[in-house]
PDB file of N, CA and C in Angstrom:
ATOM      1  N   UNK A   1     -13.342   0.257   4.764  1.00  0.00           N
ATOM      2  CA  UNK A   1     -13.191   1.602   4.272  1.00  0.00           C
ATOM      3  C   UNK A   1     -13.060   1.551   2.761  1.00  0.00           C
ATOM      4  N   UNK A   2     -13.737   2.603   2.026  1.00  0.00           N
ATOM      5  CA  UNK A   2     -13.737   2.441   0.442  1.00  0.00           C
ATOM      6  C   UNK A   2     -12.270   3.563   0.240  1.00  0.00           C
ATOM      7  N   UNK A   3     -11.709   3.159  -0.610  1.00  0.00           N
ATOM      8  CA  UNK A   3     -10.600   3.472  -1.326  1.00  0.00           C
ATOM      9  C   UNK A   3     -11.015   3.569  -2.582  1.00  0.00           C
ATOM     10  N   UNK A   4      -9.913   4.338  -3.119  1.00  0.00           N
ATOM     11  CA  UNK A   4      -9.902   4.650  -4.661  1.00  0.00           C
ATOM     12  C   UNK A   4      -9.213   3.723  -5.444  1.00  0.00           C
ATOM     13  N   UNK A   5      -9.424   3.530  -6.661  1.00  0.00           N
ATOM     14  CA  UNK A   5      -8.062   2.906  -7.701  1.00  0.00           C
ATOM     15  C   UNK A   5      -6.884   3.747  -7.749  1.00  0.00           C
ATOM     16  N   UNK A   6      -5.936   2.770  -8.435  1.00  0.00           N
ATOM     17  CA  UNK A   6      -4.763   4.067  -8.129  1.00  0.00           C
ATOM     18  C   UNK A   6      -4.460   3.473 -10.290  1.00  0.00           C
ATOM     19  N   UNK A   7      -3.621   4.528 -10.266  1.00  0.00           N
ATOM     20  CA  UNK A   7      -3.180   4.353 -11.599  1.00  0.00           C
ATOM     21  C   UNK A   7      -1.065   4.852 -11.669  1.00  0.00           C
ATOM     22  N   UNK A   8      -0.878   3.589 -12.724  1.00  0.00           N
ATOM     23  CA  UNK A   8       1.083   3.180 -12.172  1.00  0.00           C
ATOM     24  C   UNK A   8       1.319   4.232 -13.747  1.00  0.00           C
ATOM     25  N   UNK A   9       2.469   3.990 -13.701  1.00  0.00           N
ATOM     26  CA  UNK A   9       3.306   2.968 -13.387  1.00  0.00           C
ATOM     27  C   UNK A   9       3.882   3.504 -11.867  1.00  0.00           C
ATOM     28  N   UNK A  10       3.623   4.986 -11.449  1.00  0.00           N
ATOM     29  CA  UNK A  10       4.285   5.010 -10.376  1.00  0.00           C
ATOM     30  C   UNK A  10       3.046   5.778  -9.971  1.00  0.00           C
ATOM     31  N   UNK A  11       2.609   5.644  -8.812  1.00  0.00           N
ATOM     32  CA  UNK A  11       0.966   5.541  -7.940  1.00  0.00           C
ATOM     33  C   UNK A  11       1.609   5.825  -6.194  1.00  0.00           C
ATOM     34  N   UNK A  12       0.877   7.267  -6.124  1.00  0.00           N
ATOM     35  CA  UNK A  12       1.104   7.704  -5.010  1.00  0.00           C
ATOM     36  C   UNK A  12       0.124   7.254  -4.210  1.00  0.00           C
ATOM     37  N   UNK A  13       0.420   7.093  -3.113  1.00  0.00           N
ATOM     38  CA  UNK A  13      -0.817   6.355  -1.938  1.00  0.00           C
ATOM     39  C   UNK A  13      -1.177   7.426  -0.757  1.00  0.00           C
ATOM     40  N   UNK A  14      -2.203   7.746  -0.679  1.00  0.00           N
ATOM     41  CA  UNK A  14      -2.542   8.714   0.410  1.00  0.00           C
ATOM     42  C   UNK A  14      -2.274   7.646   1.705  1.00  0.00           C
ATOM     43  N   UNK A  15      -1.540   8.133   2.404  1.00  0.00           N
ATOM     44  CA  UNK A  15      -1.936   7.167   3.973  1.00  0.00           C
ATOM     45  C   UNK A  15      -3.262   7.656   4.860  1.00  0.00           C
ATOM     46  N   UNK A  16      -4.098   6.756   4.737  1.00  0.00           N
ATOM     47  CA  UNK A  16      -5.627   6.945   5.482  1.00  0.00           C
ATOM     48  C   UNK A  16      -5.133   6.624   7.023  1.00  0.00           C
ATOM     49  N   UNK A  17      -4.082   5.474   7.540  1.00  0.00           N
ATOM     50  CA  UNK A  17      -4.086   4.918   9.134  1.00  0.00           C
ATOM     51  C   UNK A  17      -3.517   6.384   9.680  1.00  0.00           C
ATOM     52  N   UNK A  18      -4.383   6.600  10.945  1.00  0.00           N
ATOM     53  CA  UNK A  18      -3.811   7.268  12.633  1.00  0.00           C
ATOM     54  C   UNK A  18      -3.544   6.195  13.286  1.00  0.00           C
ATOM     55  N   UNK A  19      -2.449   6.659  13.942  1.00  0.00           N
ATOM     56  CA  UNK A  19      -2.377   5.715  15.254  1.00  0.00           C
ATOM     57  C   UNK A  19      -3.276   6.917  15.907  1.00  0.00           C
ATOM     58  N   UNK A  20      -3.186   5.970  17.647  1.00  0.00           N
ATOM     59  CA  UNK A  20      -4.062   6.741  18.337  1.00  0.00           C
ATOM     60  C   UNK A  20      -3.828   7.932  18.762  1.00  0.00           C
ATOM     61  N   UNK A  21      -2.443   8.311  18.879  1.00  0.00           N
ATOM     62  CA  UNK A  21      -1.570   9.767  19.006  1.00  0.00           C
ATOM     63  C   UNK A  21      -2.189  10.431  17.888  1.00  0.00           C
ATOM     64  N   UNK A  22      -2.250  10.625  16.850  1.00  0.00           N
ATOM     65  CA  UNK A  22      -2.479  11.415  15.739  1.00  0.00           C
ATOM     66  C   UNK A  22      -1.354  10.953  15.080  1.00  0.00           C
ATOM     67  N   UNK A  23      -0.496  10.678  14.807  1.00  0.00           N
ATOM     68  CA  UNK A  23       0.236  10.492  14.229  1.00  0.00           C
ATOM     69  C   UNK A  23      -0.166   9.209  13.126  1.00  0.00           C
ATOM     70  N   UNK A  24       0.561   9.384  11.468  1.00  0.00           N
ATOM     71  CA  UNK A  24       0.478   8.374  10.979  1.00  0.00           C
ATOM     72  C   UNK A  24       0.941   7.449  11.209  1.00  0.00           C
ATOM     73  N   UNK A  25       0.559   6.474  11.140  1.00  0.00           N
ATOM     74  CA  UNK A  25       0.863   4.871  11.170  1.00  0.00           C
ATOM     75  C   UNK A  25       2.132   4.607  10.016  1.00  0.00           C
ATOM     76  N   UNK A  26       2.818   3.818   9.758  1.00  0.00           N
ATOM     77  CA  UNK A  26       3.531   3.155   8.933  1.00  0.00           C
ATOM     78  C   UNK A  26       2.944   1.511   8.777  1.00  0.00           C
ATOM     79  N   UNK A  27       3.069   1.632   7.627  1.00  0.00           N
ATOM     80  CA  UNK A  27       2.537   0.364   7.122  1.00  0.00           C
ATOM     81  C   UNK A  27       3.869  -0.870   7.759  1.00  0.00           C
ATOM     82  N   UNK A  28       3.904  -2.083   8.161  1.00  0.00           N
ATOM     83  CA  UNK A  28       3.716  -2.865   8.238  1.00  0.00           C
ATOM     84  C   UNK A  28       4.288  -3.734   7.584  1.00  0.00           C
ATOM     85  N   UNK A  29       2.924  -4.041   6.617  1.00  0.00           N
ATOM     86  CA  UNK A  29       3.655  -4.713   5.281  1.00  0.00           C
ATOM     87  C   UNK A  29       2.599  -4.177   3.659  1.00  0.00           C
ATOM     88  N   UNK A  30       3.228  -4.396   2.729  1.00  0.00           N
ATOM     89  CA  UNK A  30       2.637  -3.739   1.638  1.00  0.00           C
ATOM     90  C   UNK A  30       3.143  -4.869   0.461  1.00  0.00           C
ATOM     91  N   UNK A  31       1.790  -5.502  -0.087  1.00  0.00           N
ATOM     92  CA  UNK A  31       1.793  -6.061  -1.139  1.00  0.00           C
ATOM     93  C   UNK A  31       1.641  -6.243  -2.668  1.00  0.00           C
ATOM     94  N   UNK A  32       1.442  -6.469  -3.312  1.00  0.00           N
ATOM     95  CA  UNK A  32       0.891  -6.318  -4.524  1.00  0.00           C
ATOM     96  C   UNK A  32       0.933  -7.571  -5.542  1.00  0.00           C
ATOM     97  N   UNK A  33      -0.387  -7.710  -6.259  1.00  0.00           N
ATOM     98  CA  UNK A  33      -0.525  -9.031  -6.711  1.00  0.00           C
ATOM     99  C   UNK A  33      -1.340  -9.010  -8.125  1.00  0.00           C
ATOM    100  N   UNK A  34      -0.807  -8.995  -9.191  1.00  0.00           N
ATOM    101  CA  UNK A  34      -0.699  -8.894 -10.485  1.00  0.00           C
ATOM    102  C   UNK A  34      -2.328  -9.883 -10.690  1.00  0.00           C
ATOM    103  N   UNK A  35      -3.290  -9.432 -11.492  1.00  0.00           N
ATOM    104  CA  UNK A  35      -4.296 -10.197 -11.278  1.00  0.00           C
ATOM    105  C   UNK A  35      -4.582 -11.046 -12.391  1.00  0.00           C
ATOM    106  N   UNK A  36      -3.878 -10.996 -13.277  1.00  0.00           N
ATOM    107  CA  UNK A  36      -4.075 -12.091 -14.333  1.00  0.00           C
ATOM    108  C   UNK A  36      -2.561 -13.184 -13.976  1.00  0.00           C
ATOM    109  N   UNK A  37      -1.292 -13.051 -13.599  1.00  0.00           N
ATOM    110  CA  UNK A  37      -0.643 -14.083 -13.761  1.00  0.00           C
ATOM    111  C   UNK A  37      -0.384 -14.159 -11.998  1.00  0.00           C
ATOM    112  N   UNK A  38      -1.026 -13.651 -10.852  1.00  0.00           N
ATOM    113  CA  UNK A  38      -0.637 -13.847  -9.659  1.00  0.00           C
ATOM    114  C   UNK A  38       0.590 -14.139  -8.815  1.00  0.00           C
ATOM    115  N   UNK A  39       1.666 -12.809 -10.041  1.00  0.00           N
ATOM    116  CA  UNK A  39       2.803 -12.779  -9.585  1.00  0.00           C
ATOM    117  C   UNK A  39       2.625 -12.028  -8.541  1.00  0.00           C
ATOM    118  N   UNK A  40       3.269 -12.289  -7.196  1.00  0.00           N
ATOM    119  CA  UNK A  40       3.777 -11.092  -5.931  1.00  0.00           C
ATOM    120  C   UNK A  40       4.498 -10.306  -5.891  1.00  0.00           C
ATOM    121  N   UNK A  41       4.416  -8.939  -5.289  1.00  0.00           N
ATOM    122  CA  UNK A  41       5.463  -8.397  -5.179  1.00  0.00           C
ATOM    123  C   UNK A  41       5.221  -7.381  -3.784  1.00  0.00           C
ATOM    124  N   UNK A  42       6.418  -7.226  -3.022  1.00  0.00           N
ATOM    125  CA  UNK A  42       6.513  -6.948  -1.676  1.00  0.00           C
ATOM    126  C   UNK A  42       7.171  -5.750  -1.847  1.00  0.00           C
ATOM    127  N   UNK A  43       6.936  -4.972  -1.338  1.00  0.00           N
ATOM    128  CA  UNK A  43       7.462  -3.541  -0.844  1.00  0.00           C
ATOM    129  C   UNK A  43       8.062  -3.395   0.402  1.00  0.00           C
ATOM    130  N   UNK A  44       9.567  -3.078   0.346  1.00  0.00           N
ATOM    131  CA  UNK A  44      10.155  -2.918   1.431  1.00  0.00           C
ATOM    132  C   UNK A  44       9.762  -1.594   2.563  1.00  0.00           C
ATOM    133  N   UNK A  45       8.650  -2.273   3.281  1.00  0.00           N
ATOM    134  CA  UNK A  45       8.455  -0.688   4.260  1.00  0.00           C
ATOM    135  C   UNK A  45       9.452  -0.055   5.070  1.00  0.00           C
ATOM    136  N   UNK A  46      10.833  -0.930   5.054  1.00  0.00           N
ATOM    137  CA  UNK A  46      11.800  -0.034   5.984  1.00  0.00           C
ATOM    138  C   UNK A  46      12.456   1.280   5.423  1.00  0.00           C
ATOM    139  N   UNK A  47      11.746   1.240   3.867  1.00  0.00           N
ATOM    140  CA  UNK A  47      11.944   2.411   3.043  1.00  0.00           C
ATOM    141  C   UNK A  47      11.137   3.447   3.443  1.00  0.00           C
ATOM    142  N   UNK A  48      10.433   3.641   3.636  1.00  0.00           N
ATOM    143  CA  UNK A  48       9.280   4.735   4.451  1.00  0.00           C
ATOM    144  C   UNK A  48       9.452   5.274   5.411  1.00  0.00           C
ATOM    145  N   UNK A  49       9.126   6.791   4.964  1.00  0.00           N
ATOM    146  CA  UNK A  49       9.729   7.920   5.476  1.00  0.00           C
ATOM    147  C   UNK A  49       8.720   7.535   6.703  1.00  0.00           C
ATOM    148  N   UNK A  50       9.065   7.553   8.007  1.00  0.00           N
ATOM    149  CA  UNK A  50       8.240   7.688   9.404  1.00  0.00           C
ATOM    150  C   UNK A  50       7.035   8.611   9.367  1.00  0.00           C
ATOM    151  N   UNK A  51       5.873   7.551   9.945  1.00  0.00           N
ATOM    152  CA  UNK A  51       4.685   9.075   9.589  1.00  0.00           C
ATOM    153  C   UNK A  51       4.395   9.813   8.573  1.00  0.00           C
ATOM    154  N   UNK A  52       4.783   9.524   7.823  1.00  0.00           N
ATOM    155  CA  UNK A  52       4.359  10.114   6.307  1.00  0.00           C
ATOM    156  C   UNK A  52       2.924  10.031   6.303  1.00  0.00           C
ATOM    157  N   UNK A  53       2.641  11.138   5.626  1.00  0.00           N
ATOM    158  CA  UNK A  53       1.054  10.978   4.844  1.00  0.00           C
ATOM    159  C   UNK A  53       0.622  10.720   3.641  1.00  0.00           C
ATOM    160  N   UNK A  54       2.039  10.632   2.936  1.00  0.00           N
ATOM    161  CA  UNK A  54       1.804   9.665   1.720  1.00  0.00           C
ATOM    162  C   UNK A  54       3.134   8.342   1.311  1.00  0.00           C
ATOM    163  N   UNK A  55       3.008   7.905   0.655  1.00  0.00           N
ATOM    164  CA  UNK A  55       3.992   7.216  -0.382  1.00  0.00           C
ATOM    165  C   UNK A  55       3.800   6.737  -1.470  1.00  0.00           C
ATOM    166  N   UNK A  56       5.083   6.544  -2.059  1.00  0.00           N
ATOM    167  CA  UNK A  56       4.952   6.431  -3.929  1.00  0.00           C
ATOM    168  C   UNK A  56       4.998   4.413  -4.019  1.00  0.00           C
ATOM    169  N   UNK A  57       4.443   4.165  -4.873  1.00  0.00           N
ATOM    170  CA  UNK A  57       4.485   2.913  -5.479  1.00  0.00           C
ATOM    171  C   UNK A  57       4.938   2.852  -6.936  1.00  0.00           C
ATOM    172  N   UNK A  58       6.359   2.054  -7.043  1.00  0.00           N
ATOM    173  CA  UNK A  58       6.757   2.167  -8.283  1.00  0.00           C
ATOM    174  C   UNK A  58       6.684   0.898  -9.318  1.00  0.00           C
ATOM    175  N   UNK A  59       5.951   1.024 -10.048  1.00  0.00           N
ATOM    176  CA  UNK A  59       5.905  -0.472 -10.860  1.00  0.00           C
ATOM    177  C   UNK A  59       5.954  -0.091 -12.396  1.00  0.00           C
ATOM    178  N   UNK A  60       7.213   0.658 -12.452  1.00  0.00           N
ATOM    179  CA  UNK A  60       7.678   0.329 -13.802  1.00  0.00           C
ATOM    180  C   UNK A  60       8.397  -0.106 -14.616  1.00  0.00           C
ATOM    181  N   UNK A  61       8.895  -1.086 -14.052  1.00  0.00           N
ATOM    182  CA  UNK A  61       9.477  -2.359 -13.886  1.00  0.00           C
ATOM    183  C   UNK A  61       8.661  -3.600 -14.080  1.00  0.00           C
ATOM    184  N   UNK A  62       7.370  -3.090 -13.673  1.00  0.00           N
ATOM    185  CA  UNK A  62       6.525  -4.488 -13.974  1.00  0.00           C
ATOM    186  C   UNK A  62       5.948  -4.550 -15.162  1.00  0.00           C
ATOM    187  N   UNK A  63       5.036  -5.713 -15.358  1.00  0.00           N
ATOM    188  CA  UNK A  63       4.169  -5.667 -16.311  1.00  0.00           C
ATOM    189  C   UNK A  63       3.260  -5.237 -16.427  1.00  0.00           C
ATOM    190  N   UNK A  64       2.933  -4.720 -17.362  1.00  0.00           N
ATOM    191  CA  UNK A  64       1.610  -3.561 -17.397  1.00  0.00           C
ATOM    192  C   UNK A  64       0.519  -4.100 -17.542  1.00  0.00           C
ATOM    193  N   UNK A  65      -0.364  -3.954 -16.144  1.00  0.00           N
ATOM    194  CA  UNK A  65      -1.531  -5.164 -15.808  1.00  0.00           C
ATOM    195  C   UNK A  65      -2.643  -4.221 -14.707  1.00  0.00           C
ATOM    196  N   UNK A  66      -3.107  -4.628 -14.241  1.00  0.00           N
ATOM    197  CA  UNK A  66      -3.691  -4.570 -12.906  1.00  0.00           C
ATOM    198  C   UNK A  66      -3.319  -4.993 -11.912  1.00  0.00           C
ATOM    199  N   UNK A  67      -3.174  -4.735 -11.015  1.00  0.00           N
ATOM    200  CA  UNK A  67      -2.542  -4.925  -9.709  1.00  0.00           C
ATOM    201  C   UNK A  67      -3.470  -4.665  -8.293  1.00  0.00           C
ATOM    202  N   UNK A  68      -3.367  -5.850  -7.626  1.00  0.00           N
ATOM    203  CA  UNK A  68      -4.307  -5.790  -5.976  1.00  0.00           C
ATOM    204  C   UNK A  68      -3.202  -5.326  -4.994  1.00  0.00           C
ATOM    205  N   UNK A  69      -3.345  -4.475  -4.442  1.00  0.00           N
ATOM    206  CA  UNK A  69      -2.374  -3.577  -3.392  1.00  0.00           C
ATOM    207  C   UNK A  69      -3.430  -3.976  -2.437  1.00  0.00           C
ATOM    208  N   UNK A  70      -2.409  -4.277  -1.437  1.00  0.00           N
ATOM    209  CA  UNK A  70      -2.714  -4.839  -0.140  1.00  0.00           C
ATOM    210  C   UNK A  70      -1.910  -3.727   0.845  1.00  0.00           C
ATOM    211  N   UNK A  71      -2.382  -2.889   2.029  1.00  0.00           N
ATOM    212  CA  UNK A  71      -1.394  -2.374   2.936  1.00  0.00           C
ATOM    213  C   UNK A  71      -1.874  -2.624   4.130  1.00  0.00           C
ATOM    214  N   UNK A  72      -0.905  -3.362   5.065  1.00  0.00           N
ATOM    215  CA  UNK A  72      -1.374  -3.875   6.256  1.00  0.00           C
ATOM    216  C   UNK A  72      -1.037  -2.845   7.552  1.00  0.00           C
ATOM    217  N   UNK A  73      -1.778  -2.278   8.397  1.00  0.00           N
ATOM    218  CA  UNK A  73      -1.301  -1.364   9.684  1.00  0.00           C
ATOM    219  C   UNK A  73      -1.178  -2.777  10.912  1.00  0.00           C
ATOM    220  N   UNK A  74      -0.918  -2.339  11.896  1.00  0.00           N
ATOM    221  CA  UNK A  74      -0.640  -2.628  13.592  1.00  0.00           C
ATOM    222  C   UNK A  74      -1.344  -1.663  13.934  1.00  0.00           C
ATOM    223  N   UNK A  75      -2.672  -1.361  14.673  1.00  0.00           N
ATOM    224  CA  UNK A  75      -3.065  -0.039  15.592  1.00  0.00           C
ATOM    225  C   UNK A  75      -2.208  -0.867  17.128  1.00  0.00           C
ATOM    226  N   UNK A  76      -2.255  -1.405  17.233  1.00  0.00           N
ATOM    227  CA  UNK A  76      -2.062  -1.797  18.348  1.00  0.00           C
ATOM    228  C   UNK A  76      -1.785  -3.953  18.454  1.00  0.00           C
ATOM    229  N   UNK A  77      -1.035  -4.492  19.657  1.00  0.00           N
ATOM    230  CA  UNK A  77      -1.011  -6.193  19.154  1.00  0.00           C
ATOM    231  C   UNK A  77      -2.087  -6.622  18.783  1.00  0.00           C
ATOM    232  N   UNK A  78      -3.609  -6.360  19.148  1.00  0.00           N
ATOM    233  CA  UNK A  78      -4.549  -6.831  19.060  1.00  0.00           C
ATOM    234  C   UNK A  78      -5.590  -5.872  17.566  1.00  0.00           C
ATOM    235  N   UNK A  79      -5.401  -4.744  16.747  1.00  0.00           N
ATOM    236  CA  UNK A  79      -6.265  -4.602  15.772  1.00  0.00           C
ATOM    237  C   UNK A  79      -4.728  -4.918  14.717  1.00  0.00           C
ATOM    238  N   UNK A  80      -5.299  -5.160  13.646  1.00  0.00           N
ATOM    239  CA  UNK A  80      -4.964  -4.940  12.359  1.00  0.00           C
ATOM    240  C   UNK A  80      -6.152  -4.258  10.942  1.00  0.00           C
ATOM    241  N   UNK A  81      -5.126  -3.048  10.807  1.00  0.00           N
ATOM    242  CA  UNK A  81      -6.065  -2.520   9.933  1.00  0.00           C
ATOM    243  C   UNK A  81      -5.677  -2.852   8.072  1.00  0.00           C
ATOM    244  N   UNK A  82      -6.252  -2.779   7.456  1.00  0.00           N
ATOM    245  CA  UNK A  82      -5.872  -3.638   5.923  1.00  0.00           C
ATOM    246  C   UNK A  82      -6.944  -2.413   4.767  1.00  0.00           C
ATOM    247  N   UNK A  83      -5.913  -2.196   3.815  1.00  0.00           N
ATOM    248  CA  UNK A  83      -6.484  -1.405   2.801  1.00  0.00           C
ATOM    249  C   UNK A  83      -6.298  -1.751   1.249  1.00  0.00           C
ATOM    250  N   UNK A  84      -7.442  -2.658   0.694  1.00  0.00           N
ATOM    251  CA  UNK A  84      -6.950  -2.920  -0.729  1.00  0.00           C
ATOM    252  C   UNK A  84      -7.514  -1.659  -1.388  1.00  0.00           C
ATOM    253  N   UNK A  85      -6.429  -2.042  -2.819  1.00  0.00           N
ATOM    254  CA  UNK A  85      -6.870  -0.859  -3.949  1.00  0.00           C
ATOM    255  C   UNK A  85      -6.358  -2.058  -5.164  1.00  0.00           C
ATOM    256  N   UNK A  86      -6.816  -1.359  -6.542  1.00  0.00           N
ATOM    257  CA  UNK A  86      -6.651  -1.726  -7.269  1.00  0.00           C
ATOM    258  C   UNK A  86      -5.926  -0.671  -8.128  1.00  0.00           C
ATOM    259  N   UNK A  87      -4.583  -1.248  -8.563  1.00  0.00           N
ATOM    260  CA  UNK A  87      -3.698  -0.574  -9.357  1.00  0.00           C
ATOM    261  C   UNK A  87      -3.883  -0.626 -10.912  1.00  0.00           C
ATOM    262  N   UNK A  88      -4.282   0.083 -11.696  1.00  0.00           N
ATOM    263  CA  UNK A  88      -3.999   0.063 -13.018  1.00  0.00           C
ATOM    264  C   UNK A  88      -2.131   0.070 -13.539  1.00  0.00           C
ATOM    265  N   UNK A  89      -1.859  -0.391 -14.121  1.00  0.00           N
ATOM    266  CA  UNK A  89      -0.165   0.074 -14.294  1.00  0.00           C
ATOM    267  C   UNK A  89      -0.189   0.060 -15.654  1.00  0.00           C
TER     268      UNK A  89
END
């Protein structure tokens, strides 16, 4: 699926996953990976509001770079769905 860039320091994320109910999905796990010094950084999803159709990404705190956002779904034990973007910050 094509996605957009997002632009920080704080970058709202549309949530694209349904589960099969209609309901949104919650991410999983959510990454992010600085593309010139390949520092990590993890986002606590137990922060996320249930079913949401969006959430905020805050990196202003970081260094002001580009950033690979990774968000991982569960549809079910057997799919995993995965959405990169690229963060300006």
């Amino acid at each position: 699926m094509e996605v957009s860039s997002l632009t920080g320091p704080i970058a709202t994320v549309e949530n694209l996953v349904k589960g099969l109910d209609g309901q949104y999905l919650n991410p999983y796990q959510i990454g992010l990976r600085n593309t010139k010094t390949m520092k990590e950084i993890y986002v606590d999803v137990e922060q996320l509001t249930p079913n949401t159709d969006h959430f905020t990404i805050d990196l202003s705190q970081e260094e002001q770079d580009t950033y690979m956002l990774v968000i991982a779904y569960k549809l079910n034990e057997d799919t995993l769905i995965q959405l990169t973007y690229y963060v300006k910050n």
